[in-house]
Protein backbone atom coordinates (compact mmCIF):
# COMPACT_ATOMS: atom_id res chain seq x y z
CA UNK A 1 110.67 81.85 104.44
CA UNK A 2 109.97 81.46 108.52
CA UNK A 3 110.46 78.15 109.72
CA UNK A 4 107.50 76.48 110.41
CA UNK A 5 105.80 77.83 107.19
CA UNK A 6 103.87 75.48 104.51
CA UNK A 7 106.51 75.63 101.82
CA UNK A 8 103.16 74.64 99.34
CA UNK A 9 100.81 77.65 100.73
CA UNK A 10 100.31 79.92 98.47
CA UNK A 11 100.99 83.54 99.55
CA UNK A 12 97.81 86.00 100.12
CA UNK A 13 96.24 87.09 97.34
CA UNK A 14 95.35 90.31 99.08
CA UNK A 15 96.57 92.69 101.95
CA UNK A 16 95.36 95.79 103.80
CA UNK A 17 97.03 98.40 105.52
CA UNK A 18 97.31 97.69 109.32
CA UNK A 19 95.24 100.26 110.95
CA UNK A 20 98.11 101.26 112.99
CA UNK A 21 99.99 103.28 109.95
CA UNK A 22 100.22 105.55 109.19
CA UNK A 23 101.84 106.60 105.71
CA UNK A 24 103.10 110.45 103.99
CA UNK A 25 104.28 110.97 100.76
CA UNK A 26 107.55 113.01 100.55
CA UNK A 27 108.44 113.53 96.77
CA UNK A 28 108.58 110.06 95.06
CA UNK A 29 109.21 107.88 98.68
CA UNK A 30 106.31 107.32 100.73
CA UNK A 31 107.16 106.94 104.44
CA UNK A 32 105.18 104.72 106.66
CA UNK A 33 105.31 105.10 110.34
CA UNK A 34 103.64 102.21 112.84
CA UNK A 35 101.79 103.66 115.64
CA UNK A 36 102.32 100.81 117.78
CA UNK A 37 106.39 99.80 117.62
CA UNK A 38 107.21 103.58 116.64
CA UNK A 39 108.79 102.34 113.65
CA UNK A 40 109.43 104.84 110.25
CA UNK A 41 109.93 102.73 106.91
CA UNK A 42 110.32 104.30 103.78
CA UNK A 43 109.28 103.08 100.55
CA UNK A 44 111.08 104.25 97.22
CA UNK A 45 109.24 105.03 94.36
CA UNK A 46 108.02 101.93 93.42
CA UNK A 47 107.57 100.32 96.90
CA UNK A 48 105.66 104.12 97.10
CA UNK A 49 103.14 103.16 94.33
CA UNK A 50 102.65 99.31 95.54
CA UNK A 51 101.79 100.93 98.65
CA UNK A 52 99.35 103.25 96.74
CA UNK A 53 97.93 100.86 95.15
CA UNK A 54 97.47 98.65 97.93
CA UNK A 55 95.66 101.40 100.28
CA UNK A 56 93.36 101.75 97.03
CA UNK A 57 91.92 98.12 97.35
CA UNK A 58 93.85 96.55 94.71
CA UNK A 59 94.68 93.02 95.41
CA UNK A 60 98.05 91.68 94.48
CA UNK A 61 97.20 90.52 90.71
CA UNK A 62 96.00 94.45 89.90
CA UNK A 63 98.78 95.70 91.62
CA UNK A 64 101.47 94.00 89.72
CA UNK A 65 99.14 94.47 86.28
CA UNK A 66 99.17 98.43 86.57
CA UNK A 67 103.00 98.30 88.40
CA UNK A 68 103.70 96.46 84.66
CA UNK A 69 101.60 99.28 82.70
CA UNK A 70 103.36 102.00 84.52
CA UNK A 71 107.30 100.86 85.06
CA UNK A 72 109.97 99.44 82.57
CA UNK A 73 110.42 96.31 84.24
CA UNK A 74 110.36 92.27 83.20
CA UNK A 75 107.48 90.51 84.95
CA UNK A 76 109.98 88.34 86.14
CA UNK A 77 111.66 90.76 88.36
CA UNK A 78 108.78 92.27 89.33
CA UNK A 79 107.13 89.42 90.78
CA UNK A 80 110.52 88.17 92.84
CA UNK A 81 110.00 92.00 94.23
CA UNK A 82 106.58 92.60 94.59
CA UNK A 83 106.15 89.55 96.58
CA UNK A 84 109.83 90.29 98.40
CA UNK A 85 107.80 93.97 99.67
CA UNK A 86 104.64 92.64 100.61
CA UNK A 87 106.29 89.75 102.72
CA UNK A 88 108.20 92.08 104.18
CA UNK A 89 105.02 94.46 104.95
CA UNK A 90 103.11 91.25 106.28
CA UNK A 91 106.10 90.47 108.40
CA UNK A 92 106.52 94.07 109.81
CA UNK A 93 103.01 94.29 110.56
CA UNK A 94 102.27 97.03 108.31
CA UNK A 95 99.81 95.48 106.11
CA UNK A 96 97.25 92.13 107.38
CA UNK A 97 96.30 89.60 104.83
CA UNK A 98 92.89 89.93 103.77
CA UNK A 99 91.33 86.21 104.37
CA UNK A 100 88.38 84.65 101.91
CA UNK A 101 84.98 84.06 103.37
């Protein structure tokens, strides 16, 4: 957590790909490169289909509901790393929050 952050917000319910990435899928990994810093991330194979799944529209609650349908994994553990990779997105500037009108 950054200092200076509401410990009681909740995090976004939804993100979207910053406009400046751009992102290629190379066997199972997707890589992600940031137009603007000249950055290159990589995603494994299940940070590769959160990333899918977020450039589809999905907000975080469908994302983690087909992540649960498709991988062997406790929900539990998935939501300590689902939220770990999209803070990290926010923070890298590869995704924006999507903000409620």
């Amino acid at each position: 957590m950054r200092s200076g952050s509401d410990p009681t917000s909740s995090p976004p319910a939804a993100f979207r790909p910053d406009p400046d990435v751009v992102a290629q899928r190379m066997g199972d990994d997707v890589v992600l490169v940031h137009l603007r810093s000249n950055r290159i991330y990589e995603l494994n194979r299940t940070g590769a289909r959160c990333w899918e799944l977020l450039t589809a529209g999905y907000d975080r609650t469908a994302i983690r509901a087909g992540m649960l349908r498709e991988f062997d994994v406790s929900e539990p553990l998935l939501d300590a790393e689902l939220d770990q990779l999209l803070a990290l997105l926010l923070t890298e500037g590869l995704v924006q929050a999507e903000t409620t009108v």
